[in-house]
Protein backbone atom coordinates (compact mmCIF):
# COMPACT_ATOMS: atom_id res chain seq x y z
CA UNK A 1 75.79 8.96 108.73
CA UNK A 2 75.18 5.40 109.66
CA UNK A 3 71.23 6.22 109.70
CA UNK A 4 71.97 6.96 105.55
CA UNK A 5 74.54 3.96 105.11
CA UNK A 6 71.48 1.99 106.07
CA UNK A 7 68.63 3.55 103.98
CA UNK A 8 71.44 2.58 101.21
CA UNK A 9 71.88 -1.01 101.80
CA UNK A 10 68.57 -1.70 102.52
CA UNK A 11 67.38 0.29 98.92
CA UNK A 12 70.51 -1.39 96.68
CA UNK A 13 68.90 -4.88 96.71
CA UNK A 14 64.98 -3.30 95.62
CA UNK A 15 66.61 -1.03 92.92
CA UNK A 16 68.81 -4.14 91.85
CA UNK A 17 65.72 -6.43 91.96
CA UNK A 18 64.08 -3.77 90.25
CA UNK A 19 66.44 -3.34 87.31
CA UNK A 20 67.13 -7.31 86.71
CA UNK A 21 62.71 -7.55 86.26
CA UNK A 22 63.49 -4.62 84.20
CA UNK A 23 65.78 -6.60 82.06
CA UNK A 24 64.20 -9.76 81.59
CA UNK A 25 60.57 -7.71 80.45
CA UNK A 26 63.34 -6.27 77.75
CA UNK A 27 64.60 -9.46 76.41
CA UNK A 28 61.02 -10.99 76.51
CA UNK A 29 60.31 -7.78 74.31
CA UNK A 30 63.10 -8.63 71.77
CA UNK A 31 62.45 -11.86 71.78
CA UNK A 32 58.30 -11.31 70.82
CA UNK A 33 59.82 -9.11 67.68
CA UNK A 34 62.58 -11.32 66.71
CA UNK A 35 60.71 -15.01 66.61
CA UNK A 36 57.85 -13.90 64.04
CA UNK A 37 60.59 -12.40 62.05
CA UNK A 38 62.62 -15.59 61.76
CA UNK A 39 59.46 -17.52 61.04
CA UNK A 40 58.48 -15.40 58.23
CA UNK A 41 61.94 -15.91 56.73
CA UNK A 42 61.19 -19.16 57.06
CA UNK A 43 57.95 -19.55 56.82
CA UNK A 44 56.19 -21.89 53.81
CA UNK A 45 54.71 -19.34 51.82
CA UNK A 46 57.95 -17.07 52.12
CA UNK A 47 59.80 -19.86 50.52
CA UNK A 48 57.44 -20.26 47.82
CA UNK A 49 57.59 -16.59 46.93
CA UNK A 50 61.20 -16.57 46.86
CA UNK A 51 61.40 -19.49 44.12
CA UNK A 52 58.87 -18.28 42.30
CA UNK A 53 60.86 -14.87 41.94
CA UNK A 54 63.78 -17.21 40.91
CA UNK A 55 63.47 -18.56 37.18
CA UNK A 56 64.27 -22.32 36.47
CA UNK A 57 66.32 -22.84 33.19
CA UNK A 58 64.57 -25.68 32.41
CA UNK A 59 61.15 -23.49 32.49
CA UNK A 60 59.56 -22.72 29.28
CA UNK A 61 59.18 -18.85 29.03
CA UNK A 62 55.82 -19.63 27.62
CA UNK A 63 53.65 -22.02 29.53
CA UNK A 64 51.45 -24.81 28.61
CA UNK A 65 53.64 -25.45 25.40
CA UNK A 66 53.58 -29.74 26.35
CA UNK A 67 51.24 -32.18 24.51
CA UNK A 68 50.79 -29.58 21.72
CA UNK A 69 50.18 -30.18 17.53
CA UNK A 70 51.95 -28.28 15.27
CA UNK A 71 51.52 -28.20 11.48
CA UNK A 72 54.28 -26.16 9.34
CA UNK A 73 55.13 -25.54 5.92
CA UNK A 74 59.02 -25.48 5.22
CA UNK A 75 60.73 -23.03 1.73
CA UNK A 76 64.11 -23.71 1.11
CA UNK A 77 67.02 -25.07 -1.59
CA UNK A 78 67.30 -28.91 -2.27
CA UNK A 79 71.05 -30.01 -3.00
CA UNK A 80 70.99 -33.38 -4.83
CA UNK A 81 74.26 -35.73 -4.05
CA UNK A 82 75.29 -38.69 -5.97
CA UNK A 83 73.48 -39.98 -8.56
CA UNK A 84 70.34 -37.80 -7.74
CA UNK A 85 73.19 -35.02 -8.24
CA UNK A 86 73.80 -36.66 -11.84
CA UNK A 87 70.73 -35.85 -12.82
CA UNK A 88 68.83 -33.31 -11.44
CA UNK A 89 69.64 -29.47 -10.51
CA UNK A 90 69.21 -28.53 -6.90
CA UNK A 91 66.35 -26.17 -6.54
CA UNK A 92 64.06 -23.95 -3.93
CA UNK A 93 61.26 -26.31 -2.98
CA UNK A 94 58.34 -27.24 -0.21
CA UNK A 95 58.28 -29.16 2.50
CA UNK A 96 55.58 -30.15 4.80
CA UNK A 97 56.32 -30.56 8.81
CA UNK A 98 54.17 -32.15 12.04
CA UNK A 99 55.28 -31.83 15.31
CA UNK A 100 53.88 -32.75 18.65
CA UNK A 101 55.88 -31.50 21.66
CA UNK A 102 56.04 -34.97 23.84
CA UNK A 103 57.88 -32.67 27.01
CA UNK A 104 59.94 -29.49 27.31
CA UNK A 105 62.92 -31.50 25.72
CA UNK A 106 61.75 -34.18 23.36
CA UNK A 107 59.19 -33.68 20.02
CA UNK A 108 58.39 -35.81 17.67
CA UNK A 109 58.51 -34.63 14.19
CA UNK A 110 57.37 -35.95 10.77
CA UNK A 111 58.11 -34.35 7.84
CA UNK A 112 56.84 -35.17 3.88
CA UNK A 113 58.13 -33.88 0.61
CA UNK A 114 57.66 -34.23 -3.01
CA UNK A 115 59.94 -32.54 -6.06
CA UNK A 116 61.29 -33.11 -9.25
CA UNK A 117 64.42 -32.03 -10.46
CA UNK A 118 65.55 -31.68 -14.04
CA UNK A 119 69.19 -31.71 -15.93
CA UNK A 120 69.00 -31.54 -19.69
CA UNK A 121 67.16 -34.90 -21.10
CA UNK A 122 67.29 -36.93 -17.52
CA UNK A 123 65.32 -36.36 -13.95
CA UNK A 124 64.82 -36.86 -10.68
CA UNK A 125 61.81 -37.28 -8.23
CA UNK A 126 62.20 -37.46 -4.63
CA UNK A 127 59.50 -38.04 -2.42
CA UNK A 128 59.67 -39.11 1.65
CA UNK A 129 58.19 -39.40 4.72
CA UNK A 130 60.83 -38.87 7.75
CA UNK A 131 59.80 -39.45 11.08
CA UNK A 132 62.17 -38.24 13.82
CA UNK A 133 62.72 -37.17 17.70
CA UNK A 134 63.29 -34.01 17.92
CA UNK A 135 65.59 -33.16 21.23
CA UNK A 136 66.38 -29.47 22.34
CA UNK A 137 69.31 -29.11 24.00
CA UNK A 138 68.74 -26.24 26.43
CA UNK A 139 66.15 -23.19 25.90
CA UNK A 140 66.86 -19.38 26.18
CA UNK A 141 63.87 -17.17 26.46
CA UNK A 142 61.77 -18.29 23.88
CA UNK A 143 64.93 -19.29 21.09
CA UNK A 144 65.82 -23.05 21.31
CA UNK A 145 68.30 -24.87 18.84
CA UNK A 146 67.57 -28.44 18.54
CA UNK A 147 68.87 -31.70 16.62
CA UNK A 148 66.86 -34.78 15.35
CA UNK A 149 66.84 -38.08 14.03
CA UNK A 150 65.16 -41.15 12.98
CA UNK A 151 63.93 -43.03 9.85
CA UNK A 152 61.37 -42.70 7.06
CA UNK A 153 59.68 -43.90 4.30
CA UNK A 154 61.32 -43.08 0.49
CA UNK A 155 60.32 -43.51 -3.36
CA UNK A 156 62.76 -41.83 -5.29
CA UNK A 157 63.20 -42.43 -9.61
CA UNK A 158 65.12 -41.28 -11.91
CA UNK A 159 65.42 -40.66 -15.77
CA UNK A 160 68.73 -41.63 -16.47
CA UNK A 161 71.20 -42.54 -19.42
CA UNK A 162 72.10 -45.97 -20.09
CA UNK A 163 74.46 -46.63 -23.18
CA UNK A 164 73.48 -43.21 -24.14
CA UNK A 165 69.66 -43.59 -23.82
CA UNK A 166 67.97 -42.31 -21.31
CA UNK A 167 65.90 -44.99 -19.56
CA UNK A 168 63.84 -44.78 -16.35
CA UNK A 169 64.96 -46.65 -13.24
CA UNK A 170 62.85 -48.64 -11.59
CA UNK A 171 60.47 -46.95 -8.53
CA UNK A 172 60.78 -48.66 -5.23
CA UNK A 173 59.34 -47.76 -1.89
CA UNK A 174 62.45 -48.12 0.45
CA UNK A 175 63.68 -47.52 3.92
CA UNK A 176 65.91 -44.74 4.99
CA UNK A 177 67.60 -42.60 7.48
CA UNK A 178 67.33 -38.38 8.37
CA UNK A 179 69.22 -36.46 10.22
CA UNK A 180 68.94 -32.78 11.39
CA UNK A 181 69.72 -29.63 12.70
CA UNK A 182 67.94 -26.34 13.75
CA UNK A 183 66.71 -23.30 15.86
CA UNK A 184 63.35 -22.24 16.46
CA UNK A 185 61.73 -19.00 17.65
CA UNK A 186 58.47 -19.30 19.18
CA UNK A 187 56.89 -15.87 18.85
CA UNK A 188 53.61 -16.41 20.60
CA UNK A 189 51.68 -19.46 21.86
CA UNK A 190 50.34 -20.35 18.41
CA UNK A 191 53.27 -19.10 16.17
CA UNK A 192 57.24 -20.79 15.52
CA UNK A 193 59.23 -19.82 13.18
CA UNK A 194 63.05 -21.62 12.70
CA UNK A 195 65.57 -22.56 10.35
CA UNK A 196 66.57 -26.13 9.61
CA UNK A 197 69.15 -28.00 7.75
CA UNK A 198 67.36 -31.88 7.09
CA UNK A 199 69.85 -34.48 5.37
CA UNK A 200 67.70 -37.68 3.42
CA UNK A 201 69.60 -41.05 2.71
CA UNK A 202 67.19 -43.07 1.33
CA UNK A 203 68.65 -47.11 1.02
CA UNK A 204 69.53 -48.14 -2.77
CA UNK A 205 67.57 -49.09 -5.15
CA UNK A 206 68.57 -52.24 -7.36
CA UNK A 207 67.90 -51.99 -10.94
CA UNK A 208 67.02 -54.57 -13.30
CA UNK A 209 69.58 -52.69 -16.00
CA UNK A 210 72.45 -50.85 -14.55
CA UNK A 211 73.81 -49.90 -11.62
CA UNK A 212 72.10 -49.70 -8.21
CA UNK A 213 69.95 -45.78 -8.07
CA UNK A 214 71.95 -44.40 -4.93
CA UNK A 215 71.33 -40.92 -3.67
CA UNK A 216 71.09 -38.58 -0.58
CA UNK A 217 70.27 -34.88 -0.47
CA UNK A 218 70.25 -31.92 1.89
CA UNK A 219 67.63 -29.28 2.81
CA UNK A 220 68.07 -26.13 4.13
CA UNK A 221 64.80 -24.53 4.97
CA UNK A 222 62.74 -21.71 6.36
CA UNK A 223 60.05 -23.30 8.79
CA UNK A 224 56.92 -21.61 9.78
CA UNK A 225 54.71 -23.40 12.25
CA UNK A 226 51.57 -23.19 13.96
CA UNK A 227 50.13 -24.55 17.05
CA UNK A 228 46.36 -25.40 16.74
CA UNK A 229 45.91 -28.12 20.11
C-alpha cells in the first residue's frame, strides 16, 4: 500500500508538469490563429475594401463628370411680364445653354436667347446673355436638382403705342439679373437631360419719348445637353 502511495506522489507532479506544457502549447495554438485574424480585420487593405463597398453621398454615380463642357439646346414657353407683357404674347421658343462642371457641386452656366413676340400692331424682342453659377444641392443616383444665379448681358425693344401711334423704343444694351431653378438627369457620360424654370430682369431702359421700357420674363424649358470634353 505505501509502495503504491509512493509511485502516486512521485507520478502527480510529471503528469501535472505534463498537462500545464500541455496547456501553454494550446494557448500558443490559439493565439497563432487568432493574431492574423485580428490583423486582417485590421489590416490596410481590409479597410480599403470595406469603404470602397460603402458609397459616399457626395460621390458622383458616374465618374470623371469634373472639368467637363457641355453644350445644350433648351424648348420651352416664354411668359412676358410688364410692359414686355403689354405687348407681346408669350410663346414656345429656343434657348441656347453652356455649362462647364467647375466640381461635383458648382457649374458655371451661360445661357443666350433671341425671340420676338407679337400683340396686334406692337412687339417685342428679347435677346440676352445670362451667365450664372450653377450649385446642386445634393445628388441621388444620377438625378440632381439644382438652383442658379448671376448676371447677364440684355437688348430688349419694343414696338409700342404712344398717343395712339405705335412708335419704337429705343434699343439699349443693358445690365441685368437671372435667377433659376431645375433638375437634371444625366443618362450616360455624354447625355443630360433636365427641366428648368430661368427668370430674366433686364435693368430699364430710358426713353427719349415716354416712359422708361421695363420688363422681366420667365422660361420654363426642356434642356437637352451634351458632354463633348
Amino acid at each position: 500500500m505505501l509502495s503504491k502511495i509512493f509511485k502516486i506522489v512521485h507520478v502527480t507532479p510529471v503528469l501535472m508538469a505534463g498537462v500545464f506544457i500541455l496547456s501553454l502549447e494550446t494557448i500558443k495554438a490559439e493565439e497563432t490563429q487568432v493574431k492574423p485574424n485580428i490583423g486582417n480585420l485590421t489590416s490596410e487593405s481590409t479597410a480599403k475594401k470595406v469603404n470602397n463597398n460603402i458609397p459616399s453621398p457626395n460621390e458622383p454615380r458616374i465618374p470623371n463628370e469634373v472639368n467637363k463642357q457641355s453644350i445644350g439646346i433648351g424648348l420651352g414657353q416664354t411668359f412676358l411680364r410688364n410692359d414686355f407683357a403689354d405687348n407681346g404674347n408669350d410663346k414656345i421658343t429656343p434657348d441656347i445653354y453652356y455649362n462647364y462642371s467647375a466640381s461635383y457641386s458648382f457649374d458655371f452656366m451661360a445661357n443666350l436667347h433671341y425671340s420676338k413676340h407679337e400683340y396686334l400692331n406692337r412687339n417685342v424682342s428679347i435677346k440676352g446673355l445670362a451667365l450664372s453659377i450653377k450649385g446642386k444641392g445634393y445628388q441621388f443616383d444620377a438625378f440632381s436638382p439644382y438652383v442658379l444665379g448671376g448676371f447677364g448681358f440684355y437688348l430688349p425693344s419694343a414696338t409700342r403705342l404712344v398717343g395712339g401711334t405705335p412708335t419704337e423704343t429705343r434699343s439699349q444694351l443693358v445690365f441685368g439679373m437671372n435667377l433659376g431653378v431645375g433638375v437634371e438627369l444625366r443618362l450616360n457620360s455624354e447625355a443630360t437631360v433636365g427641366v428648368i424654370a430661368h427668370y430674366h430682369d433686364p435693368f430699364n431702359v430710358r426713353q427719349e419719348l415716354g416712359p422708361d421700357l421695363n420688363g422681366s420674363y420667365m422660361k420654363l424649358l426642356i434642356v437637352g445637353m451634351y458632354t463633348f470634353r
